[in-house]
Protein backbone atom coordinates (compact mmCIF):
# COMPACT_ATOMS: atom_id res chain seq x y z
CA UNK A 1 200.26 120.71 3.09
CA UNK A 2 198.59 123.00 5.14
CA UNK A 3 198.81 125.70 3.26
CA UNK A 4 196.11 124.19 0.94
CA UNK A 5 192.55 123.30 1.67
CA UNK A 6 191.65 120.29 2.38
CA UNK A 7 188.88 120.07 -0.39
CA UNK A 8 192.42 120.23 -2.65
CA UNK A 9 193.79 117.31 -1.13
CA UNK A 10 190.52 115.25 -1.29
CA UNK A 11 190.62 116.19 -5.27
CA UNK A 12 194.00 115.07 -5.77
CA UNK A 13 193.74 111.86 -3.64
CA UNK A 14 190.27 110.76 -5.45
CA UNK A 15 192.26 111.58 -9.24
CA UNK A 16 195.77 110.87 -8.34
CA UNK A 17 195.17 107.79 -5.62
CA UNK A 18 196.04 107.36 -1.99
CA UNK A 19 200.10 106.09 -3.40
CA UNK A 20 203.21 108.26 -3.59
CA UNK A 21 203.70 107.88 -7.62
CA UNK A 22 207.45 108.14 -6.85
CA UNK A 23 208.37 104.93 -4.52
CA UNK A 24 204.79 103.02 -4.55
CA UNK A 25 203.88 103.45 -0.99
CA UNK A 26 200.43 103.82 0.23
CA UNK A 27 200.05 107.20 2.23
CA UNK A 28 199.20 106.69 6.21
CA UNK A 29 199.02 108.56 9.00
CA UNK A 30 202.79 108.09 9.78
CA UNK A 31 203.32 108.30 5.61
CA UNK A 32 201.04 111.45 4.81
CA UNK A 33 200.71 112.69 1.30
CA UNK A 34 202.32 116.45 0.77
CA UNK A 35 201.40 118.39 -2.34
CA UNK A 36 204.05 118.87 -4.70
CA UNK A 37 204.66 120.94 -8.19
CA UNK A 38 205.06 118.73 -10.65
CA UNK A 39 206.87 122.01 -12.59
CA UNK A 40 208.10 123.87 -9.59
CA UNK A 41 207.15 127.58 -8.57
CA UNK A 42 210.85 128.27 -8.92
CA UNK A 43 211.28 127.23 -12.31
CA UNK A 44 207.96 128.76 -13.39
CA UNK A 45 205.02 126.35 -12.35
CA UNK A 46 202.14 127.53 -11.35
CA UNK A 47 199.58 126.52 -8.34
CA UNK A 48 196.73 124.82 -10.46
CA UNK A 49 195.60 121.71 -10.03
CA UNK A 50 196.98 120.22 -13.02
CA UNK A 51 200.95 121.24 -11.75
CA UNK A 52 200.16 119.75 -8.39
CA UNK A 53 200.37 116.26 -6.92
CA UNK A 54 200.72 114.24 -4.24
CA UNK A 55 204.04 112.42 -3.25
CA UNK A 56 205.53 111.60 0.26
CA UNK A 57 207.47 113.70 2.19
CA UNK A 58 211.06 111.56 1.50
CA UNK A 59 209.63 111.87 -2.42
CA UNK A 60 209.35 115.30 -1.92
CA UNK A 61 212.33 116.08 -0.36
CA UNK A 62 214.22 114.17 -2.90
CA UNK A 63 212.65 115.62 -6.11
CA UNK A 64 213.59 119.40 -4.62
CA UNK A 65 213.08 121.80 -7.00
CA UNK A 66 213.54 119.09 -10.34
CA UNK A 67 210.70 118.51 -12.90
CA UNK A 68 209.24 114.88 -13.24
CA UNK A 69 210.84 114.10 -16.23
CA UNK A 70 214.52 115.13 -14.60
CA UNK A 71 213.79 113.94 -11.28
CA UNK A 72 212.81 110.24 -12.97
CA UNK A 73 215.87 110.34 -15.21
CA UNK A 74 218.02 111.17 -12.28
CA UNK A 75 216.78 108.66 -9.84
CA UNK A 76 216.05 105.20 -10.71
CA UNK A 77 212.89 104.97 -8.45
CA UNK A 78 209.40 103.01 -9.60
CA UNK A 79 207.59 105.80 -11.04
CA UNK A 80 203.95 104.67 -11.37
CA UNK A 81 201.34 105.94 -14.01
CA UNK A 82 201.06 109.06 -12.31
CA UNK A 83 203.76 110.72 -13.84
């Protein structure tokens, strides 16, 4: 995340909420948010606020390089209304 500002994070966080959408957890100091594509740069995405969110770092890691909508139907985890 620190490749991005922090005003970016502070956007996200006040739209998005302070929860990973992909397990329900609330972010922490031990659980920080990391900014994520939801379409990732390697599959075309673009960094704009409207392809970015926030999920945790095991969320992250397990989405890789998927869209929502393949990472969802892949992984039977409690998406919230985030998606």
């Amino acid at each position: 995340m620190s490749n991005y500002k922090p005003v970016v994070v502070e956007l996200l966080l006040e739209s998005l909420g302070t929860t990973c959408p992909g397990c329900n957890t609330p972010f922490t100091l031990s659980k920080p948010p990391s900014i994520d594509h939801r379409l990732p740069l390697s599959r075309g995405g673009k960094t704009i606020l409207g392809n970015l969110w926030l999920l945790c770092f095991s969320c992250n890691h397990a989405k890789d390089n998927r869209t929502v909508e393949e990472w969802a139907r892949d992984d039977p985890i409690p998406f919230d209304e985030h998606r």
